[in-house]
PDB file of N, CA and C in Angstrom:
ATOM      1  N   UNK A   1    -210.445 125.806  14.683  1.00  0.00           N
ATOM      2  CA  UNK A   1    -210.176 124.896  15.784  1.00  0.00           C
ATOM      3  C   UNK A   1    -208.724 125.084  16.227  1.00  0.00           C
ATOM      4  N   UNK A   2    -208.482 125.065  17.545  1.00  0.00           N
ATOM      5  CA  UNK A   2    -207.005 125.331  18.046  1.00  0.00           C
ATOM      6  C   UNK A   2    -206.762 124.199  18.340  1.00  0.00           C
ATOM      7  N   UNK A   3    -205.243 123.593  17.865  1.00  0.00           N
ATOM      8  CA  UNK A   3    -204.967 122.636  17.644  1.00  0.00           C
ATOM      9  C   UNK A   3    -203.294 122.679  18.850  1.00  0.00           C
ATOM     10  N   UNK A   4    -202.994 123.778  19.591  1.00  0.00           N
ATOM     11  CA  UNK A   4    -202.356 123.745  20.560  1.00  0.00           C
ATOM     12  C   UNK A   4    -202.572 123.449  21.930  1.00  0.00           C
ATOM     13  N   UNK A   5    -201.568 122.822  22.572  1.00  0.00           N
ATOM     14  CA  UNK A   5    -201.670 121.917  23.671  1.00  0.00           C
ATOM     15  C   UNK A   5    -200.740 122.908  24.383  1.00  0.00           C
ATOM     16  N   UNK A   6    -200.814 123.947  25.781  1.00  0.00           N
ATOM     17  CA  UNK A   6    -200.030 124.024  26.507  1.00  0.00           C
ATOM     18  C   UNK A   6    -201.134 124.678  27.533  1.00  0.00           C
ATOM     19  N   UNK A   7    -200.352 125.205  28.523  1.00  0.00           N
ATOM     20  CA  UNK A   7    -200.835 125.555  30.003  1.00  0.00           C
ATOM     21  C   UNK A   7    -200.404 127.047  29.748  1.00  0.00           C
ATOM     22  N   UNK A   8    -201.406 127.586  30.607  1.00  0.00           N
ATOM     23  CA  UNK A   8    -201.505 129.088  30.492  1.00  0.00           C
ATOM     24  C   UNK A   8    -200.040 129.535  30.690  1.00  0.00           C
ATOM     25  N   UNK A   9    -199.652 130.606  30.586  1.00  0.00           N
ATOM     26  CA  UNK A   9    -197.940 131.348  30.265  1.00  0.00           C
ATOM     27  C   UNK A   9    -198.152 131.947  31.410  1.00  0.00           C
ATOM     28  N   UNK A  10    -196.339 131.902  31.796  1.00  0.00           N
ATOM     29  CA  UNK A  10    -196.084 132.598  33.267  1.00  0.00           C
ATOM     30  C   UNK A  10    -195.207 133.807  32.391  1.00  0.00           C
ATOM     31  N   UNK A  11    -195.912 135.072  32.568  1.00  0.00           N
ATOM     32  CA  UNK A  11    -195.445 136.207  32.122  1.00  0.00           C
ATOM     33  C   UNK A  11    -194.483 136.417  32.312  1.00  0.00           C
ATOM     34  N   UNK A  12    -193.025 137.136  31.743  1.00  0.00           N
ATOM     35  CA  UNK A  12    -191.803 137.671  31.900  1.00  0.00           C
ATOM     36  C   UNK A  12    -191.853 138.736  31.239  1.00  0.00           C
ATOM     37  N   UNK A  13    -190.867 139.958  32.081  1.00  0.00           N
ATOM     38  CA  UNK A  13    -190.217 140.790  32.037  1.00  0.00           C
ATOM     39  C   UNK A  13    -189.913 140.947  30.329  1.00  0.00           C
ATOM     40  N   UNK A  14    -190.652 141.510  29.281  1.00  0.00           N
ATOM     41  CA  UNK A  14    -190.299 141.751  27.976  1.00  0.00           C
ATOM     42  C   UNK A  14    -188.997 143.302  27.774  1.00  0.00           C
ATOM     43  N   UNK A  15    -188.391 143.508  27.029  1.00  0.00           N
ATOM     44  CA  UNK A  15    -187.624 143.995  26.940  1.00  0.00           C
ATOM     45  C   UNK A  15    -185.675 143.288  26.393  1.00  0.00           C
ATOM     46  N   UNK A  16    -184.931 144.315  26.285  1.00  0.00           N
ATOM     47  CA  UNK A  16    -183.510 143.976  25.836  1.00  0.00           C
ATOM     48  C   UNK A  16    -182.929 142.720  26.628  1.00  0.00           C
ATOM     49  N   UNK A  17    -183.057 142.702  28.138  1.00  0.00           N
ATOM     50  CA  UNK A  17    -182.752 142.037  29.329  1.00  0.00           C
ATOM     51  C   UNK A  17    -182.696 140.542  28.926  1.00  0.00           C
ATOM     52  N   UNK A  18    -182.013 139.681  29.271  1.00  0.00           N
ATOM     53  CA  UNK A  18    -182.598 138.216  29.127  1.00  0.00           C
ATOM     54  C   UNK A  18    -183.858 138.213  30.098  1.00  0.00           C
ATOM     55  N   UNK A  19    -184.072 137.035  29.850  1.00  0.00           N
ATOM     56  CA  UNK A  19    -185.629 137.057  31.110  1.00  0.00           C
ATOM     57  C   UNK A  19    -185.509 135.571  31.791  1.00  0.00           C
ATOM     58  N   UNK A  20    -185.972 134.608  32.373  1.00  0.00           N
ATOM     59  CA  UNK A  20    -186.191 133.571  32.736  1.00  0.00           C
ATOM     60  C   UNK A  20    -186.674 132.456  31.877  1.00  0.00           C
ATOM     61  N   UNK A  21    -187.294 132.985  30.740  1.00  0.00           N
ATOM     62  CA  UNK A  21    -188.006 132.122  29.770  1.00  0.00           C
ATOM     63  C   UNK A  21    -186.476 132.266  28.435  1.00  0.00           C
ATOM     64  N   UNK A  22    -185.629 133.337  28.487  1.00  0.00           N
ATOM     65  CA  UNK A  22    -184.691 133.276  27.463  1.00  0.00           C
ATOM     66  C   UNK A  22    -183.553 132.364  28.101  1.00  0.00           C
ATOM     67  N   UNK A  23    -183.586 132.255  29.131  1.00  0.00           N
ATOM     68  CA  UNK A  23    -182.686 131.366  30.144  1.00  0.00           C
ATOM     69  C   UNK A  23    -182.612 130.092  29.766  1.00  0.00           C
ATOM     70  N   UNK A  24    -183.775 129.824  30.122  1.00  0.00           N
ATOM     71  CA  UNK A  24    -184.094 128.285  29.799  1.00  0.00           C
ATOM     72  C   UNK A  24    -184.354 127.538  28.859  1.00  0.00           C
ATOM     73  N   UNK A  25    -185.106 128.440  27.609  1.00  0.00           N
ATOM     74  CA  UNK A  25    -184.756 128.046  26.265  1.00  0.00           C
ATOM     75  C   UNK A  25    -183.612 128.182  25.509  1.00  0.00           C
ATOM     76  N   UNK A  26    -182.759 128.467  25.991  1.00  0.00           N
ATOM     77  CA  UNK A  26    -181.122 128.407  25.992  1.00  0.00           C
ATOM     78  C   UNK A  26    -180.674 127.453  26.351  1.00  0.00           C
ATOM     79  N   UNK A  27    -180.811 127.086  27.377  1.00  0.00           N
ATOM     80  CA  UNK A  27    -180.669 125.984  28.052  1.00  0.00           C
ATOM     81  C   UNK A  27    -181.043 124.549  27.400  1.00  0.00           C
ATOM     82  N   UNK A  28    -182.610 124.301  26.817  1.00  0.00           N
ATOM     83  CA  UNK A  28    -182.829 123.391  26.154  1.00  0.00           C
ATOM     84  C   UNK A  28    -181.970 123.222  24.707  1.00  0.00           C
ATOM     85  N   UNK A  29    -181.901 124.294  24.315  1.00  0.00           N
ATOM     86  CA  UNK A  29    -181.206 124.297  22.829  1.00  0.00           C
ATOM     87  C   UNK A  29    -179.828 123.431  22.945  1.00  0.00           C
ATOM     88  N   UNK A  30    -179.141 123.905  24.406  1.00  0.00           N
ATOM     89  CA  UNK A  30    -177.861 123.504  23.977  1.00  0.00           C
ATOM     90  C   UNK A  30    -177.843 121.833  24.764  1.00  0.00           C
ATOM     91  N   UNK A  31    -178.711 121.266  25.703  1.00  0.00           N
ATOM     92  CA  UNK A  31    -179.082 120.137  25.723  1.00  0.00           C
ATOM     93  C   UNK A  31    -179.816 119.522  24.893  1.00  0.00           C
ATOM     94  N   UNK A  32    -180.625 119.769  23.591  1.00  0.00           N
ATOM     95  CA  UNK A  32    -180.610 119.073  22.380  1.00  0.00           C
ATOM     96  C   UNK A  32    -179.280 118.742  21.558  1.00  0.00           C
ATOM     97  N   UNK A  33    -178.932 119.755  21.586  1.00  0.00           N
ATOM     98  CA  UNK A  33    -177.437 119.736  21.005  1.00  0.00           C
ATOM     99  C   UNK A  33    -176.552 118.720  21.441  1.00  0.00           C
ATOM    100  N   UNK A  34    -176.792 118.756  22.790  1.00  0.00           N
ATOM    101  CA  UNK A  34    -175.518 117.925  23.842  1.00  0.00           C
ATOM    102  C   UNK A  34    -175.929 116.203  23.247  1.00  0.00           C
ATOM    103  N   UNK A  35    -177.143 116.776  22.884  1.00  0.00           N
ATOM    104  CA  UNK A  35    -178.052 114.985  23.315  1.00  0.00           C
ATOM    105  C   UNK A  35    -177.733 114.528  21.632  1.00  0.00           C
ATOM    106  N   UNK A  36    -177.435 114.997  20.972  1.00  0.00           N
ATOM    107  CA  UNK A  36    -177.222 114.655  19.516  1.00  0.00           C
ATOM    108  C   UNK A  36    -176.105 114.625  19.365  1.00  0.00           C
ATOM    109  N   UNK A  37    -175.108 115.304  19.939  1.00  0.00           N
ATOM    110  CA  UNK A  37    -173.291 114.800  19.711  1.00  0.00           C
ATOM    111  C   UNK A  37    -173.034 113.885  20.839  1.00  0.00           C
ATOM    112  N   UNK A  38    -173.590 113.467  21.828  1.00  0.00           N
ATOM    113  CA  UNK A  38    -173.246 112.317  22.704  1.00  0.00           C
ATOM    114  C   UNK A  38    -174.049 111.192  21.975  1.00  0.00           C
ATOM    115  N   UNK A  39    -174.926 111.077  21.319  1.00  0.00           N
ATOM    116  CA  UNK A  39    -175.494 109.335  20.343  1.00  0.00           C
ATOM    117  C   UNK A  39    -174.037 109.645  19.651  1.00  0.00           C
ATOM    118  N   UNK A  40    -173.951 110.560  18.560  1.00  0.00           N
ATOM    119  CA  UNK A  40    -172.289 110.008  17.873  1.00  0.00           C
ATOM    120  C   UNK A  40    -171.174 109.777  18.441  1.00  0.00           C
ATOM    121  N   UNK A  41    -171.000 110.258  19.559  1.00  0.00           N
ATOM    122  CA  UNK A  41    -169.818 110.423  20.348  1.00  0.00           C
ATOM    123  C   UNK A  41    -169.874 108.068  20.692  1.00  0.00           C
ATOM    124  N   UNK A  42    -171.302 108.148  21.271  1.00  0.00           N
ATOM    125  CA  UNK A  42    -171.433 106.526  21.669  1.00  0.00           C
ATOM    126  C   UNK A  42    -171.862 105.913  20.466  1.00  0.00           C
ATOM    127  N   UNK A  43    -171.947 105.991  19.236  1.00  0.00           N
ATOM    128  CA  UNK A  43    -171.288 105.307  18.275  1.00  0.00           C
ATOM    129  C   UNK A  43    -169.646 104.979  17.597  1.00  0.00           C
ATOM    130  N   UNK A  44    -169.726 105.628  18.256  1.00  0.00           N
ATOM    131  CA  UNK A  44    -167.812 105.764  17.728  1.00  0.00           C
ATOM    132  C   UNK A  44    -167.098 105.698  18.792  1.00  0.00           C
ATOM    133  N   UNK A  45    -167.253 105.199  19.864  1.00  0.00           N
ATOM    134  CA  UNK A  45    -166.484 104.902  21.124  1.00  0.00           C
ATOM    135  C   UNK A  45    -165.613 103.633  21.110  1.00  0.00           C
ATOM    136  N   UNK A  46    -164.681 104.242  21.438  1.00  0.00           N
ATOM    137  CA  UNK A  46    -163.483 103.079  20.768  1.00  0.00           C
ATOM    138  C   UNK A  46    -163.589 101.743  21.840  1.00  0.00           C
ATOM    139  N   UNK A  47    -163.763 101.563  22.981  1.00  0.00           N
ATOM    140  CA  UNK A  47    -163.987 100.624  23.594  1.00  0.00           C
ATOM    141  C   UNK A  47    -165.392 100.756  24.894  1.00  0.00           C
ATOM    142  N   UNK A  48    -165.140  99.792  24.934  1.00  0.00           N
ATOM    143  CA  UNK A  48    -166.269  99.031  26.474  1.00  0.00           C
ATOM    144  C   UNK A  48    -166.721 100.669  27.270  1.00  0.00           C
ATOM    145  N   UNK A  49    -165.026 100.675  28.158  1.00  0.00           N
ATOM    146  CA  UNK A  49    -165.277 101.776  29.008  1.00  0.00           C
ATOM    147  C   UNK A  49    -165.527 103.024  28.911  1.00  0.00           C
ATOM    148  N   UNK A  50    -165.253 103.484  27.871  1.00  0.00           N
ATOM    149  CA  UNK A  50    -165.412 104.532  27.002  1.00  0.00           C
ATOM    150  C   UNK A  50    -166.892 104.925  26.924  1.00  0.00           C
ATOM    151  N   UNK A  51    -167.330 104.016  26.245  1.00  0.00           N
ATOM    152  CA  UNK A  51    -168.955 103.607  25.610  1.00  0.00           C
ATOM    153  C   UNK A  51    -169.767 104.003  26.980  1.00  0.00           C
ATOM    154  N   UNK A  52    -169.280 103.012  28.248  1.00  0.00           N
ATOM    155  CA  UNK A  52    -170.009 103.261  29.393  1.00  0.00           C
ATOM    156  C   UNK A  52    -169.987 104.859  29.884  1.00  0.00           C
ATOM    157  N   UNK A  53    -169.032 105.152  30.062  1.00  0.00           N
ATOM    158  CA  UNK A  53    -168.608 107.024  30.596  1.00  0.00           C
ATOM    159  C   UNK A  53    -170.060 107.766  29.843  1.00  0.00           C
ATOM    160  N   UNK A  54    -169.633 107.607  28.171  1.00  0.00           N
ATOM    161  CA  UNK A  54    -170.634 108.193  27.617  1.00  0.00           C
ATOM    162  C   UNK A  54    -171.772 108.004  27.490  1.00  0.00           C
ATOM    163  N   UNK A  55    -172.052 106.929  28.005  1.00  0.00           N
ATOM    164  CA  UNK A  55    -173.460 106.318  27.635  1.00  0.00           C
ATOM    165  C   UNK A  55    -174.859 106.834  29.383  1.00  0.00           C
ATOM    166  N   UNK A  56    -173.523 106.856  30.213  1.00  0.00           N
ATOM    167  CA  UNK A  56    -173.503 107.468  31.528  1.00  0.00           C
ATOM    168  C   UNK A  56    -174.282 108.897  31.608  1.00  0.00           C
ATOM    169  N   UNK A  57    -173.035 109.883  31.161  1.00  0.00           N
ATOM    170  CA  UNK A  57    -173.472 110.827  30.921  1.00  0.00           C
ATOM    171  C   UNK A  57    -174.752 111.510  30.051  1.00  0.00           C
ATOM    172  N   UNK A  58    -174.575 110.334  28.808  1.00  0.00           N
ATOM    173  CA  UNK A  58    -175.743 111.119  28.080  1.00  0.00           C
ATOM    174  C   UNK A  58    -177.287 110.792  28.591  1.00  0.00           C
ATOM    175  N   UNK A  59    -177.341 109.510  29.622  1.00  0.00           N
ATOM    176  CA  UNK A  59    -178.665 109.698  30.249  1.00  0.00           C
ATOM    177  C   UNK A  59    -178.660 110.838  30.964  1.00  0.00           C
ATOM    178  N   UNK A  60    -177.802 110.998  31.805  1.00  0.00           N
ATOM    179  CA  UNK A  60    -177.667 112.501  32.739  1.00  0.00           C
ATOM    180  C   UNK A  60    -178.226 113.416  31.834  1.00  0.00           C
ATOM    181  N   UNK A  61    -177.682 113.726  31.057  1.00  0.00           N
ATOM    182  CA  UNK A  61    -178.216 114.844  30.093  1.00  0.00           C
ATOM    183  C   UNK A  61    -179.459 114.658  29.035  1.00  0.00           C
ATOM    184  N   UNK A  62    -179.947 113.548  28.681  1.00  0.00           N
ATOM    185  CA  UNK A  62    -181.409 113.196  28.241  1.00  0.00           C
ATOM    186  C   UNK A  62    -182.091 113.507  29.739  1.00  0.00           C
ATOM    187  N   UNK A  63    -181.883 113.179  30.597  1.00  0.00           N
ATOM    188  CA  UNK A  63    -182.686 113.283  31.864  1.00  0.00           C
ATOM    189  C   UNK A  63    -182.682 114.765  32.181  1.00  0.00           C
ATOM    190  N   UNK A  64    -182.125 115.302  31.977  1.00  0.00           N
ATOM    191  CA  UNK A  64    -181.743 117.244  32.576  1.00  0.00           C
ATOM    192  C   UNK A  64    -182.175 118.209  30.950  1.00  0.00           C
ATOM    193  N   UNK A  65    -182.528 117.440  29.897  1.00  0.00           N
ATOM    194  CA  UNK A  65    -183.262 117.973  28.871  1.00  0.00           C
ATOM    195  C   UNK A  65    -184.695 117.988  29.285  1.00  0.00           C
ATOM    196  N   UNK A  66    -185.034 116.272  29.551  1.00  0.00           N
ATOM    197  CA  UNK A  66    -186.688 116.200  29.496  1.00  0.00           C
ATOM    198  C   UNK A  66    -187.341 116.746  31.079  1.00  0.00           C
ATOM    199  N   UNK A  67    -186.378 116.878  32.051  1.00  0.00           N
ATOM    200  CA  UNK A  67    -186.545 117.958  33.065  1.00  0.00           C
ATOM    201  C   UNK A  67    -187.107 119.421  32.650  1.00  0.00           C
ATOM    202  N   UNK A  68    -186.025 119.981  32.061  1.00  0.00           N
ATOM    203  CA  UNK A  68    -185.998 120.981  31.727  1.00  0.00           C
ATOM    204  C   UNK A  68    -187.344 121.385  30.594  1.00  0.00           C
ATOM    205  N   UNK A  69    -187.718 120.662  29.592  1.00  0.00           N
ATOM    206  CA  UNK A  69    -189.168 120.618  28.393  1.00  0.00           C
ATOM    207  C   UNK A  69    -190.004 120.631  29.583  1.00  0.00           C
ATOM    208  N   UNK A  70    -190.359 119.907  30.539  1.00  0.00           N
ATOM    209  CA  UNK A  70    -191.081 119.881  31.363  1.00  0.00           C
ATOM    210  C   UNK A  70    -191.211 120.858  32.181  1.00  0.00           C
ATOM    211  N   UNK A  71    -190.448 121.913  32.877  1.00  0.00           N
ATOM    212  CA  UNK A  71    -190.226 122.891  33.438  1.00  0.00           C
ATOM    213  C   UNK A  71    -191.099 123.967  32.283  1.00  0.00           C
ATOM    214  N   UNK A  72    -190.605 124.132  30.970  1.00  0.00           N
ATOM    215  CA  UNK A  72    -191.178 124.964  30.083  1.00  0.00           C
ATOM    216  C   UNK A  72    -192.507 124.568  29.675  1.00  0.00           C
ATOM    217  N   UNK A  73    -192.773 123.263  29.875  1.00  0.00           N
ATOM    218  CA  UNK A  73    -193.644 123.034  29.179  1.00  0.00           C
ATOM    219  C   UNK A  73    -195.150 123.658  30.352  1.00  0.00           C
ATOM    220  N   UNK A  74    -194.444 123.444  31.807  1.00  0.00           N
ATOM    221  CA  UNK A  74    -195.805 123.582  32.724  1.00  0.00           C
ATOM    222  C   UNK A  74    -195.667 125.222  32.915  1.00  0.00           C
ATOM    223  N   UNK A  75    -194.724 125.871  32.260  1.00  0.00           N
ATOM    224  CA  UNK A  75    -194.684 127.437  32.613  1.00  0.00           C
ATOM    225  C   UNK A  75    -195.507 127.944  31.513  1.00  0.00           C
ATOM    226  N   UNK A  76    -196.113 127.016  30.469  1.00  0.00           N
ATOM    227  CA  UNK A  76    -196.897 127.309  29.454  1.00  0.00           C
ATOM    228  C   UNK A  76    -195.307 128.117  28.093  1.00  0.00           C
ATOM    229  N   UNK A  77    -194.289 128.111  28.297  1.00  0.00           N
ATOM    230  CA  UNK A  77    -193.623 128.613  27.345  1.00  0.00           C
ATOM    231  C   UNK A  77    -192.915 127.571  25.992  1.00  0.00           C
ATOM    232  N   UNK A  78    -193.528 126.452  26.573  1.00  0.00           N
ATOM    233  CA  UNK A  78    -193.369 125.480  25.088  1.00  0.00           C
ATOM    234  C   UNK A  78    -195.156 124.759  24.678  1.00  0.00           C
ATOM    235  N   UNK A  79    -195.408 125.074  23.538  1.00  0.00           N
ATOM    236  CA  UNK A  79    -196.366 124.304  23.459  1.00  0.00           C
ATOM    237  C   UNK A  79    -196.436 123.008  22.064  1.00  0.00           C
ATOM    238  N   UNK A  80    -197.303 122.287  22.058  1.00  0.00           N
ATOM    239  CA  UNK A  80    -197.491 121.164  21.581  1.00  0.00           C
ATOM    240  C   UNK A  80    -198.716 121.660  20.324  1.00  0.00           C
ATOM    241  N   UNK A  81    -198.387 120.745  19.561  1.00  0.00           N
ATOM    242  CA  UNK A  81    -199.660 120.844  18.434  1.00  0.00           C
ATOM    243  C   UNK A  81    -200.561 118.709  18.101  1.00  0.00           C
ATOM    244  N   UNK A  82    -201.807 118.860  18.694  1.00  0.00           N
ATOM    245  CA  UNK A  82    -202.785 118.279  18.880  1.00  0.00           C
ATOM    246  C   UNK A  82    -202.466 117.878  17.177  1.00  0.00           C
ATOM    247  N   UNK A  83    -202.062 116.826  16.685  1.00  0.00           N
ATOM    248  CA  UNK A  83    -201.821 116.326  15.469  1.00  0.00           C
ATOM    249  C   UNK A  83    -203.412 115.382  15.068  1.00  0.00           C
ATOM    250  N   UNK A  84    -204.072 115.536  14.007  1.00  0.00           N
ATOM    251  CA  UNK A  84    -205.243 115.132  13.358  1.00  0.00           C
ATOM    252  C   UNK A  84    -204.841 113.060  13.454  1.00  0.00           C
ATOM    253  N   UNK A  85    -205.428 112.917  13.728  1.00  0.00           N
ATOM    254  CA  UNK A  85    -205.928 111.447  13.407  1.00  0.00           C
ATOM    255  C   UNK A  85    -205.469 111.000  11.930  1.00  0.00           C
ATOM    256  N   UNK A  86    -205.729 111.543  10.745  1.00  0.00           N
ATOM    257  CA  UNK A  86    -205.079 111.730   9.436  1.00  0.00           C
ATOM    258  C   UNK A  86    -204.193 111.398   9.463  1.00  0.00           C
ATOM    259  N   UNK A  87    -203.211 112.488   9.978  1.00  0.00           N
ATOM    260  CA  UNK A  87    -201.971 113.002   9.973  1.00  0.00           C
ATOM    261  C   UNK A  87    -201.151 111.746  10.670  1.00  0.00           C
ATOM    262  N   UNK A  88    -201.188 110.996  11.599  1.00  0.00           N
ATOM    263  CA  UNK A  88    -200.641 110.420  12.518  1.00  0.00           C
ATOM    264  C   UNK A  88    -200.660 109.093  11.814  1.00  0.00           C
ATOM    265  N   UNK A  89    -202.191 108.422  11.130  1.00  0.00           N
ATOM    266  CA  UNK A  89    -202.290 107.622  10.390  1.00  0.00           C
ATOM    267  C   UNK A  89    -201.050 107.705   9.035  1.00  0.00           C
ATOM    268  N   UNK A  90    -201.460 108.549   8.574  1.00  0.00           N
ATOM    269  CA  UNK A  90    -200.254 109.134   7.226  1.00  0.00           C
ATOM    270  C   UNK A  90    -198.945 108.449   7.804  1.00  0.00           C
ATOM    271  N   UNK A  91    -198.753 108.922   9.341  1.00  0.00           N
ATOM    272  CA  UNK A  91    -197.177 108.872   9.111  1.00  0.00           C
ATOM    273  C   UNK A  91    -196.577 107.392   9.721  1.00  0.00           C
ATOM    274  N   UNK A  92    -197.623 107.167  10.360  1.00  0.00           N
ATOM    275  CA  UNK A  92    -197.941 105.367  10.735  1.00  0.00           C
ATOM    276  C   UNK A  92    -197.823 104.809   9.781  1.00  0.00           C
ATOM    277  N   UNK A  93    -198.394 104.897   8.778  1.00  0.00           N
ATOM    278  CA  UNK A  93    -198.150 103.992   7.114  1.00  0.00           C
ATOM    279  C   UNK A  93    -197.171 104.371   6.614  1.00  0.00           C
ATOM    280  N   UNK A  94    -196.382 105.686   6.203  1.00  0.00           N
ATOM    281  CA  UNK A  94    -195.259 105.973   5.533  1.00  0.00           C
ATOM    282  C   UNK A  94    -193.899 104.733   6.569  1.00  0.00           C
ATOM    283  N   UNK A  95    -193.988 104.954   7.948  1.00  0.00           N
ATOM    284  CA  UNK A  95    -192.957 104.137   8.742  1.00  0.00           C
ATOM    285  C   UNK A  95    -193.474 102.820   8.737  1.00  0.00           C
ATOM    286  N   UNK A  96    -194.248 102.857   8.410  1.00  0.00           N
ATOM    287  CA  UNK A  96    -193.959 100.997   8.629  1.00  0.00           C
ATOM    288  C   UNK A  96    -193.864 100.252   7.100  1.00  0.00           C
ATOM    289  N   UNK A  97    -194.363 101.204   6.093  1.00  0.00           N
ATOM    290  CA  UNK A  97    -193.728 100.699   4.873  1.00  0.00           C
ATOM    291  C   UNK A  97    -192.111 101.033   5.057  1.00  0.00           C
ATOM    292  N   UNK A  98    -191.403 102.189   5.411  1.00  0.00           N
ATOM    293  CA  UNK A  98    -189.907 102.070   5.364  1.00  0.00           C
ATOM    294  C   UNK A  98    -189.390 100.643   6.177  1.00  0.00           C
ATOM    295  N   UNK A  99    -190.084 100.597   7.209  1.00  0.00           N
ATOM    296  CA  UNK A  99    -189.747  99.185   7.947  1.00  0.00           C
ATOM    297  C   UNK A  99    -189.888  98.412   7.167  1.00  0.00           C
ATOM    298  N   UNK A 100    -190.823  97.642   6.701  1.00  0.00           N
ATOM    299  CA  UNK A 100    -190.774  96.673   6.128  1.00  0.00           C
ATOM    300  C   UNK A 100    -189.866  96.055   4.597  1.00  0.00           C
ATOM    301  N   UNK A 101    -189.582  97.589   3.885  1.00  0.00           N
ATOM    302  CA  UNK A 101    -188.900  97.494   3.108  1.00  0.00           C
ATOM    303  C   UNK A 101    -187.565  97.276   3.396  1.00  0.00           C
ATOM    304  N   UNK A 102    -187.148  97.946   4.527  1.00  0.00           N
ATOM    305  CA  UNK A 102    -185.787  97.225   4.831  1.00  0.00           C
ATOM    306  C   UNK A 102    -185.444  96.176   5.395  1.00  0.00           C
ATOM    307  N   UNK A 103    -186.935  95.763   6.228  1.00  0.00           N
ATOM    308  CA  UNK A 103    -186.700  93.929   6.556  1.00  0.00           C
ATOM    309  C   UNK A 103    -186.399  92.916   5.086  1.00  0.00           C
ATOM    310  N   UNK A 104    -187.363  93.496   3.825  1.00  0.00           N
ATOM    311  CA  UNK A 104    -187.017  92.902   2.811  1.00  0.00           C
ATOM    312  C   UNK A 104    -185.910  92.918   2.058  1.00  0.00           C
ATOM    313  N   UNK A 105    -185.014  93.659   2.282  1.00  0.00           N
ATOM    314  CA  UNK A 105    -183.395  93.319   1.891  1.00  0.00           C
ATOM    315  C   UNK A 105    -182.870  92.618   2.418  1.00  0.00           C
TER     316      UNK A 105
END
């Protein structure tokens, strides 16, 4: 059973060359990146205005990430995996026991 979720692939140019698909998964990498040192950056923001600038920007850039997944995702060059009913259950119970255990402290 195939358990992947994407849309047929828009072929590129294989070879040494970058291509359009090495472009843009470049691109996402370093807007994951961006999107994980701007949450610390707006934890540690020394005041109000500060907090706002960054808090500013990093929607800009959560917004120009999930643009961008979306761009790959309909060119068929990112795909998804169709997770089992099991599996989802499993991890539904593992998180809500961590929840609850830390409501109980």
């Amino acid at each position: 059973m195939d358990n992947k979720i994407m849309n047929p692939k828009v072929e590129v140019a294989a070879g040494i060359e970058l291509n359009d698909k090495d472009y843009i998964t470049d691109l996402l990498s370093c807007l994951k990146s961006m999107t994980k040192d701007f949450t610390v950056a707006l934890t540690e923001a020394s005041n109000e205005f500060i907090y706002n600038k960054y808090f500013s920007m990093f929607q800009d850039i959560i917004n120009l990430q999930r643009e961008t997944y979306e761009i790959m995702f309909r060119h068929g060059w990112y795909c998804l995996e169709k997770a089992e009913n099991s599996k989802i259950e499993q991890k539904t119970n593992m998180l809500t026991q961590e929840f609850q255990s830390l409501n109980a402290n």
